[in-house]
PDB file of N, CA and C in Angstrom:
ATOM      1  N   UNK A   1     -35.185 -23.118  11.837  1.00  0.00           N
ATOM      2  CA  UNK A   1     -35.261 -23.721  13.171  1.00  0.00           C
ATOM      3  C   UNK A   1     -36.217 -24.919  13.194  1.00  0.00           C
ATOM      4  N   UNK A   2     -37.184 -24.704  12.452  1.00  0.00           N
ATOM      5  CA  UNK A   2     -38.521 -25.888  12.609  1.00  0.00           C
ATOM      6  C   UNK A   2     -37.865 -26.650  11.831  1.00  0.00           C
ATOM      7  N   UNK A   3     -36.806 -27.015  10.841  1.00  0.00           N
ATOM      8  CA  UNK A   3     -36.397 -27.782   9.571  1.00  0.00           C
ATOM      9  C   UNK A   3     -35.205 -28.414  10.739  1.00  0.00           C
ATOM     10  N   UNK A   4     -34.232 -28.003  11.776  1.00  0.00           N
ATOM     11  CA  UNK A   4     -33.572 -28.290  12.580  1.00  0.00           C
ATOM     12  C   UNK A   4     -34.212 -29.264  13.557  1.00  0.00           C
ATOM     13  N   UNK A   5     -35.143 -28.847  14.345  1.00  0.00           N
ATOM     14  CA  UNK A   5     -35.796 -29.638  15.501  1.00  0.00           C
ATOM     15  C   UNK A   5     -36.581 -30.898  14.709  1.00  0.00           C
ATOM     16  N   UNK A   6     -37.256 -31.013  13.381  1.00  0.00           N
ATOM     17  CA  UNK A   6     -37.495 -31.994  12.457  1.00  0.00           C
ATOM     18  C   UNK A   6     -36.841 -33.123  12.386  1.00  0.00           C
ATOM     19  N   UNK A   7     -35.768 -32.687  12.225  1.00  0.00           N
ATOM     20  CA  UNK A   7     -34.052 -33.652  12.148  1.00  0.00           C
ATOM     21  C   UNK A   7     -33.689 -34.246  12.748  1.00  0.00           C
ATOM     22  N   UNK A   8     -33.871 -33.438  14.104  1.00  0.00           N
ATOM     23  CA  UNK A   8     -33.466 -34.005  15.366  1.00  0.00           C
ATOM     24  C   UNK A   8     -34.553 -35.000  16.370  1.00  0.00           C
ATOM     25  N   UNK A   9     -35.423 -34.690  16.334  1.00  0.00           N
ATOM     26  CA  UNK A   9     -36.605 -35.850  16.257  1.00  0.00           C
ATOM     27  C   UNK A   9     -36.607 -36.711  15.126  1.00  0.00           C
ATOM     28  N   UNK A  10     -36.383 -36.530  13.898  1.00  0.00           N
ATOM     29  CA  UNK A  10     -36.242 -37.891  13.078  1.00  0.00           C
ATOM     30  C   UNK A  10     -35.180 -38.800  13.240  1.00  0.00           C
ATOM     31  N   UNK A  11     -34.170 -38.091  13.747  1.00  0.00           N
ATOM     32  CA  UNK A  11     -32.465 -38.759  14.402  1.00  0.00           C
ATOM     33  C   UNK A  11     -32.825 -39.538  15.604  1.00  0.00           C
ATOM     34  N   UNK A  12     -33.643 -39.164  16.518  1.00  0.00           N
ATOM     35  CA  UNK A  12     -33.984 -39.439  18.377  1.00  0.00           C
ATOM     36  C   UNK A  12     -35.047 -40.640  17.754  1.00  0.00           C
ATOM     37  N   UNK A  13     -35.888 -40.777  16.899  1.00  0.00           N
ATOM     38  CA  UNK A  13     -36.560 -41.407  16.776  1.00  0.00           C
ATOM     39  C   UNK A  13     -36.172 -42.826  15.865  1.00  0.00           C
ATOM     40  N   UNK A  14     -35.203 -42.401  14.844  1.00  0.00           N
ATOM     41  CA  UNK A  14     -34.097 -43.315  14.479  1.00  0.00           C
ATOM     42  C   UNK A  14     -33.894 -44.029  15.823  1.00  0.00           C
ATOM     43  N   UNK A  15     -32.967 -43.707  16.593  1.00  0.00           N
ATOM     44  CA  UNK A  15     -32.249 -44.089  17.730  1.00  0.00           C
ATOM     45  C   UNK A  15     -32.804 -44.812  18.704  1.00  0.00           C
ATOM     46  N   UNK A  16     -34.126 -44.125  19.088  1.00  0.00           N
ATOM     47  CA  UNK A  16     -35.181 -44.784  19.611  1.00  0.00           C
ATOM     48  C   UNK A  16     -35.600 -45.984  19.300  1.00  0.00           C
ATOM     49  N   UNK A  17     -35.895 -46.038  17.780  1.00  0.00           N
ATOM     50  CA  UNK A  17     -36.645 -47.649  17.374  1.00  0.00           C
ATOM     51  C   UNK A  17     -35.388 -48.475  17.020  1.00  0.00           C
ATOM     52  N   UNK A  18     -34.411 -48.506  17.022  1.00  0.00           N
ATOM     53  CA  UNK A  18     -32.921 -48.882  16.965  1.00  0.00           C
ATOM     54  C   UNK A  18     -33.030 -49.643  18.247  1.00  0.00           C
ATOM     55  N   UNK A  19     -33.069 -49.366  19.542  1.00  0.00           N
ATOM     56  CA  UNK A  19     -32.849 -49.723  20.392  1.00  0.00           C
ATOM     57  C   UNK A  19     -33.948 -50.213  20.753  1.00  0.00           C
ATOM     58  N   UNK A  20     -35.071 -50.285  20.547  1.00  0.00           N
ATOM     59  CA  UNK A  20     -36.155 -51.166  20.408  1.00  0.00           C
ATOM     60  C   UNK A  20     -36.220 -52.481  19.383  1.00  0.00           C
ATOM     61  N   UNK A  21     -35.473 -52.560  18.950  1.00  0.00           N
ATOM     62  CA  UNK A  21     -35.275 -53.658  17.955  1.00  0.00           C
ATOM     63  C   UNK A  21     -36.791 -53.274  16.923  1.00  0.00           C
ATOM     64  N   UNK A  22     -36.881 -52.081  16.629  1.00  0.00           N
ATOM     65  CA  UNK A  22     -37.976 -52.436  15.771  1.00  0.00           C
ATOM     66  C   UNK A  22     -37.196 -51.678  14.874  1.00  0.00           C
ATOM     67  N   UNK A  23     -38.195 -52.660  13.262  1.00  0.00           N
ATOM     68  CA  UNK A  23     -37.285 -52.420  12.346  1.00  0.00           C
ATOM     69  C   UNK A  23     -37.829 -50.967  11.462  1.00  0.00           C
ATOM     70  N   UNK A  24     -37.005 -51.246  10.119  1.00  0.00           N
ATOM     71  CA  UNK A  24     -36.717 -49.873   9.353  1.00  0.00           C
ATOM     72  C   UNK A  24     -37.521 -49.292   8.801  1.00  0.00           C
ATOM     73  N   UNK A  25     -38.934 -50.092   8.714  1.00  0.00           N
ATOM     74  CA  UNK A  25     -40.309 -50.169   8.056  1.00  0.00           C
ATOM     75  C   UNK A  25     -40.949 -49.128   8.646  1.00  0.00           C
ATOM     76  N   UNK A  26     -40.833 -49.172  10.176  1.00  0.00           N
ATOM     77  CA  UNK A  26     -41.568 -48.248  11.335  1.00  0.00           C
ATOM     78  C   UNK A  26     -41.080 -47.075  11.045  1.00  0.00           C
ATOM     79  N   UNK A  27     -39.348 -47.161  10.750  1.00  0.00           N
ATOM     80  CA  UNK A  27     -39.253 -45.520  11.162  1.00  0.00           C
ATOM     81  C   UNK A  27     -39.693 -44.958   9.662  1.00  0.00           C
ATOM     82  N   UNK A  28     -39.901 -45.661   8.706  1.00  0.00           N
ATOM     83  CA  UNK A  28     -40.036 -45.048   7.159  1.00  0.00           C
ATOM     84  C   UNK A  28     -41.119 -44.822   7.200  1.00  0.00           C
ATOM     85  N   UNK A  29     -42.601 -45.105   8.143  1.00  0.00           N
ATOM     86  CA  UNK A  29     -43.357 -44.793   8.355  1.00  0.00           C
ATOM     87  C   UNK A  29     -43.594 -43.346   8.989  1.00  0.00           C
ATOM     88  N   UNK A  30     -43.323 -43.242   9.770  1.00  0.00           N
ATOM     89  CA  UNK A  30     -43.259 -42.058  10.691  1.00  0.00           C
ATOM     90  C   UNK A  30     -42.163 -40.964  10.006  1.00  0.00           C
ATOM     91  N   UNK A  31     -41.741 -41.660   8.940  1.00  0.00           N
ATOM     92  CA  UNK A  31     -40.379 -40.391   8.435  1.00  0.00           C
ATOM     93  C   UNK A  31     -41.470 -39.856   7.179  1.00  0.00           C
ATOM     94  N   UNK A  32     -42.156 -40.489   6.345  1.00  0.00           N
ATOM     95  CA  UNK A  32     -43.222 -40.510   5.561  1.00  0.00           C
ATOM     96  C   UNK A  32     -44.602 -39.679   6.393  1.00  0.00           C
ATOM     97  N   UNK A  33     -44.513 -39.741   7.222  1.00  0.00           N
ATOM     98  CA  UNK A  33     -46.072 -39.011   8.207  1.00  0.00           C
ATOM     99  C   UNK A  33     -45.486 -37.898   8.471  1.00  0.00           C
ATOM    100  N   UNK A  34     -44.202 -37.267   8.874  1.00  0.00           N
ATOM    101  CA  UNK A  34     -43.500 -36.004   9.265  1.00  0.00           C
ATOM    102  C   UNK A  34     -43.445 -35.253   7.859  1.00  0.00           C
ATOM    103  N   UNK A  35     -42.844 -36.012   6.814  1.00  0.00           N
ATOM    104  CA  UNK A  35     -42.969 -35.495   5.440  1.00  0.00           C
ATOM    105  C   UNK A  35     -44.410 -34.906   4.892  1.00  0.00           C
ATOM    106  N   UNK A  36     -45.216 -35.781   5.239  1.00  0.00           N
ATOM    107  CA  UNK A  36     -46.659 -35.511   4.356  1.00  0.00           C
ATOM    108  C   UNK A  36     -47.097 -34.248   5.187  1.00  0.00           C
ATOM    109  N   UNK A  37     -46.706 -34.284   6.799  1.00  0.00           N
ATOM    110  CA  UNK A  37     -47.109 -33.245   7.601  1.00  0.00           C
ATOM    111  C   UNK A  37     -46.573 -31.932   7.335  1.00  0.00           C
ATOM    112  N   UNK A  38     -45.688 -31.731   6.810  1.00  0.00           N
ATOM    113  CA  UNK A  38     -45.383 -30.413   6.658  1.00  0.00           C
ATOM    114  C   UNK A  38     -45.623 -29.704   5.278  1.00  0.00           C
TER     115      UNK A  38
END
């Protein structure tokens, strides 16, 4: 379940900075900080 809701916040947050025009750098950041976090 915690490996599910992970996903789905890394997907929403994809989507999120997508539509912010910010680029791919940001989310590899924050996909890299969720990784190190668990």
């Amino acid at each position: 379940d915690a490996k599910c809701a992970i996903l789905l916040i890394k997907k929403k947050l994809f989507i999120y900075t997508q539509d912010l025009g910010i680029n791919h750098y940001f989310f590899d950041f924050i996909n890299r900080f969720i990784l190190t976090a668990n």
